[in-house]
C-alpha atoms as a PDB file:
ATOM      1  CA  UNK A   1       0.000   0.000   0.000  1.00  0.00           C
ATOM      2  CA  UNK A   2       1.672   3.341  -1.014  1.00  0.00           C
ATOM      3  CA  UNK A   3       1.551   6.524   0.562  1.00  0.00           C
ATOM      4  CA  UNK A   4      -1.615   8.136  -1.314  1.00  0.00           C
ATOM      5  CA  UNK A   5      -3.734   5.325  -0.574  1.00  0.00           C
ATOM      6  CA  UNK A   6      -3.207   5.236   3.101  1.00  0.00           C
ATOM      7  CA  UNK A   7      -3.988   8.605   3.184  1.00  0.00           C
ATOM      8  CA  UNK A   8      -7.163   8.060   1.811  1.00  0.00           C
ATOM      9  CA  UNK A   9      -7.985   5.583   3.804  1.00  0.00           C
ATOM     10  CA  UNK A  10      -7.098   8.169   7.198  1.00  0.00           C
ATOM     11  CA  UNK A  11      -9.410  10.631   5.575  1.00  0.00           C
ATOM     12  CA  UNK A  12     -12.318   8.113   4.719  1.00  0.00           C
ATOM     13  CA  UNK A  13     -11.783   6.853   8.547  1.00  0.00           C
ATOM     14  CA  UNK A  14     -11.890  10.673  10.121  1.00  0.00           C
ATOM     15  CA  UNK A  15     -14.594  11.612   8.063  1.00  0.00           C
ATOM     16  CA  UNK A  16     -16.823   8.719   9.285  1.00  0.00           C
ATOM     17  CA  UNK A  17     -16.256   9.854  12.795  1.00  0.00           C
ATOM     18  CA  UNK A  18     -16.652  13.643  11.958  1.00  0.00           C
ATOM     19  CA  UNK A  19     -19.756  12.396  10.307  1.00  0.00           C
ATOM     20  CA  UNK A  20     -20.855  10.355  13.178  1.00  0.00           C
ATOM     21  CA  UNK A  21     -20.625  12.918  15.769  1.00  0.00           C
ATOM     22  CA  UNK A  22     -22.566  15.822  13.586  1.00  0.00           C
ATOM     23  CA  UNK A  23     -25.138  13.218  13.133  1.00  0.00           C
ATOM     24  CA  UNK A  24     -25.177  12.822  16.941  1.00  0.00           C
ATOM     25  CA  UNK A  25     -25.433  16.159  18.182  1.00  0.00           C
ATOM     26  CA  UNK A  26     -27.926  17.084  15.297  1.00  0.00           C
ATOM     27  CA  UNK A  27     -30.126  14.007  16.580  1.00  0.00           C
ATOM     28  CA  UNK A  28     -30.488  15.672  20.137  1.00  0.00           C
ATOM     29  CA  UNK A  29     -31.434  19.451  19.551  1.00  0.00           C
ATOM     30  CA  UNK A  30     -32.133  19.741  23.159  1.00  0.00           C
ATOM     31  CA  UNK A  31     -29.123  17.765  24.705  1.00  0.00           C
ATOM     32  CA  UNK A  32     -26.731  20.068  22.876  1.00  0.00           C
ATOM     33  CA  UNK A  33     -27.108  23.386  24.930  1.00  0.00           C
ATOM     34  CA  UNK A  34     -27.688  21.718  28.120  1.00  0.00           C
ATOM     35  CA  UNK A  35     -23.854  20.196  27.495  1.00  0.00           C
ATOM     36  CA  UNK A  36     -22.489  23.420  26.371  1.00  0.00           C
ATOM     37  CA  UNK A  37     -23.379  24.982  29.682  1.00  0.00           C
ATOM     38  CA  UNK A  38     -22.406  21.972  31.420  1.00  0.00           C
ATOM     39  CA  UNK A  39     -18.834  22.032  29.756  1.00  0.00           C
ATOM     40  CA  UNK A  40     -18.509  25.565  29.919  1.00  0.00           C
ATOM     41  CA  UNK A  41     -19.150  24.975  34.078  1.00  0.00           C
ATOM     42  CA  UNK A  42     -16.806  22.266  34.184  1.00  0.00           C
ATOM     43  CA  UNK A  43     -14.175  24.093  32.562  1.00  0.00           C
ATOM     44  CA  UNK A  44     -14.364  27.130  34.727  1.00  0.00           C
ATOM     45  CA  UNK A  45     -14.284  25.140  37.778  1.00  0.00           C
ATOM     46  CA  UNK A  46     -11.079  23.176  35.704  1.00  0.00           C
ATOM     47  CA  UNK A  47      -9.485  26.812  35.527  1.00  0.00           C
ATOM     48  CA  UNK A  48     -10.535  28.565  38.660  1.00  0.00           C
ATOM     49  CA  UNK A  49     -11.030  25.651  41.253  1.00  0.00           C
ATOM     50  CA  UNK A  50      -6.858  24.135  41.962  1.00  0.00           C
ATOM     51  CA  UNK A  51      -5.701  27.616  41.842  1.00  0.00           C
ATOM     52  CA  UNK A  52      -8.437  28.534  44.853  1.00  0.00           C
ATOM     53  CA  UNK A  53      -7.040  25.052  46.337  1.00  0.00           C
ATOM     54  CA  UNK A  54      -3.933  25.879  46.400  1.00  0.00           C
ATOM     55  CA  UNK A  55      -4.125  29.643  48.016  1.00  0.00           C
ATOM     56  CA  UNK A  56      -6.218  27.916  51.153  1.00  0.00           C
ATOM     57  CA  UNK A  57      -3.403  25.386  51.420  1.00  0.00           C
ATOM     58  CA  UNK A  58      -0.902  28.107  51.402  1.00  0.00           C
ATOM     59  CA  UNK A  59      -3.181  30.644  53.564  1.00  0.00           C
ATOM     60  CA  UNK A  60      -4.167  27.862  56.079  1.00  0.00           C
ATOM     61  CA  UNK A  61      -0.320  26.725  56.171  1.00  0.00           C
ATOM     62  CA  UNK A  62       0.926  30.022  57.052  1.00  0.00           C
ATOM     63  CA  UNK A  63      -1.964  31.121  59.537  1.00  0.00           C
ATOM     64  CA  UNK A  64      -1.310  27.578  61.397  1.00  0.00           C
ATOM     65  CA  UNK A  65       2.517  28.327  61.403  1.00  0.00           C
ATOM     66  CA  UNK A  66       2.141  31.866  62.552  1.00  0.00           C
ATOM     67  CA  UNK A  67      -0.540  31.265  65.504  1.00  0.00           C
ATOM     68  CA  UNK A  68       2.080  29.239  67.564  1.00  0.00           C
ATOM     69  CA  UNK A  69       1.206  30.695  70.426  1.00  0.00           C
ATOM     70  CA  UNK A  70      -2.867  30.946  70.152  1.00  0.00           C
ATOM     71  CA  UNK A  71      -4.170  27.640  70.152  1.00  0.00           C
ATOM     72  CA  UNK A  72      -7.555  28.893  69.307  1.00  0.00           C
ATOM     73  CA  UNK A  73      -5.698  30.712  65.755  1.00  0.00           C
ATOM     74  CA  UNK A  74      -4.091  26.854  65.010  1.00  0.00           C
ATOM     75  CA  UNK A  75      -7.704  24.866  65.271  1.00  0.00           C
ATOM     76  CA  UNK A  76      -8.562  27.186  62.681  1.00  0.00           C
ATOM     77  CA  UNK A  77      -5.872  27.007  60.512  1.00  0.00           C
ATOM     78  CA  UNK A  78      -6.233  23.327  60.860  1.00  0.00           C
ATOM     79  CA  UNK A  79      -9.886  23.498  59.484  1.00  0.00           C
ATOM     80  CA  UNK A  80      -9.355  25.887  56.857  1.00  0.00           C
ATOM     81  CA  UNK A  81      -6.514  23.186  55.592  1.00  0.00           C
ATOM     82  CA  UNK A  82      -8.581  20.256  56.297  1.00  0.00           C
ATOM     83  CA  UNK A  83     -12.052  22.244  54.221  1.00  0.00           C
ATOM     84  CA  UNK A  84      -9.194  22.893  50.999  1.00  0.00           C
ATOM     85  CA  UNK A  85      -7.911  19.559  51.039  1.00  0.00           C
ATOM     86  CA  UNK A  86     -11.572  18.539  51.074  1.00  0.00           C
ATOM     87  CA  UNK A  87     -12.616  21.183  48.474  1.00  0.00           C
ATOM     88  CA  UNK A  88      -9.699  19.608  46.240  1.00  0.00           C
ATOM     89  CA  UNK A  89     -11.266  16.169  46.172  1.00  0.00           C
ATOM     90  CA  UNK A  90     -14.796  17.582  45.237  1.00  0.00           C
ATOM     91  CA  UNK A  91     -12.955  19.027  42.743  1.00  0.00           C
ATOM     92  CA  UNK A  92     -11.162  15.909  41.314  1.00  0.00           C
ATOM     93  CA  UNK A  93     -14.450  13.548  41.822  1.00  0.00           C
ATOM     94  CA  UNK A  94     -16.691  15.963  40.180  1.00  0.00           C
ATOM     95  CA  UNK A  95     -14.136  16.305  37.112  1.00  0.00           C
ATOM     96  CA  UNK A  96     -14.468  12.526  36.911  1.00  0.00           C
ATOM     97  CA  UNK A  97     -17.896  12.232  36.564  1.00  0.00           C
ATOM     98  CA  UNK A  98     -18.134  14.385  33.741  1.00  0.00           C
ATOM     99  CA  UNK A  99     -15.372  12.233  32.614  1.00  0.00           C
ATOM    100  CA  UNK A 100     -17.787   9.336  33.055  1.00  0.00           C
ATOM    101  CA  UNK A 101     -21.090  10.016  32.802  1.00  0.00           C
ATOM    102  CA  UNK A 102     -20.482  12.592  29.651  1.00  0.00           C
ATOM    103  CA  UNK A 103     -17.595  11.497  27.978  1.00  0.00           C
ATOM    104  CA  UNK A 104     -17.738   8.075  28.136  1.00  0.00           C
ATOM    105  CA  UNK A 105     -21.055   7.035  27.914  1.00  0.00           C
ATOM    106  CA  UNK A 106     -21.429   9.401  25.152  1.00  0.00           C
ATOM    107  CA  UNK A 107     -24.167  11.723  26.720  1.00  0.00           C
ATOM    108  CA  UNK A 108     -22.773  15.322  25.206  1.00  0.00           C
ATOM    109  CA  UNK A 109     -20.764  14.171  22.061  1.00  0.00           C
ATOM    110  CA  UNK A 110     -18.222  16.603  20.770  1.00  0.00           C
ATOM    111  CA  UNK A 111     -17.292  18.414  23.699  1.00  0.00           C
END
């Protein structure tokens, strides 16, 4: 098989799935906004959400390193840190269900 036919046969191939998913999305008029808000919610919480993790870690760290002396100052330090590392796994477990449920089973094609 030479070059120019295995080329053709690539662009039959992506074609079919090109063709496949515009038939898809077109077959579910209503699905298709409902998973463009969804995705455009997912990927703000994708942009926004570790970076707001990661400034309670560091806030909680250095409020529990600085109240030394206050007990009272280091039990809530300690909860803030325990509420960010708890706000990062909502974080990750929510990104997989989309993952799952969307992706994979093929509920919002395309996105």
């Amino acid at each position: 098989m030479n070059n120019k036919q295995h080329l053709r046969r690539i662009g039959f191939v992506l074609a079919g799935v090109s063709g496949r998913l515009v038939a898809a999305q077109a077959a579910n008029p209503i699905a298709d906004p409902i998973c463009t808000v969804l995705a455009g919610i997912l990927n703000a919480l994708r942009a926004i959400g570790p970076a707001l993790v990661a400034l309670m870690l560091i806030y909680g760290g250095v409020r529990y390193i600085y109240s030394a002396d206050d007990p009272g100052g280091r039990k809530q330090a300690k909860s803030l840190l325990i509420n960010a590392i708890i706000g990062g796994i909502i974080l990750v477990v929510v990104y997989s269900m989309w993952l799952l449920l969307f992706n994979v089973a093929s509920l919002c094609q395309g996105i």
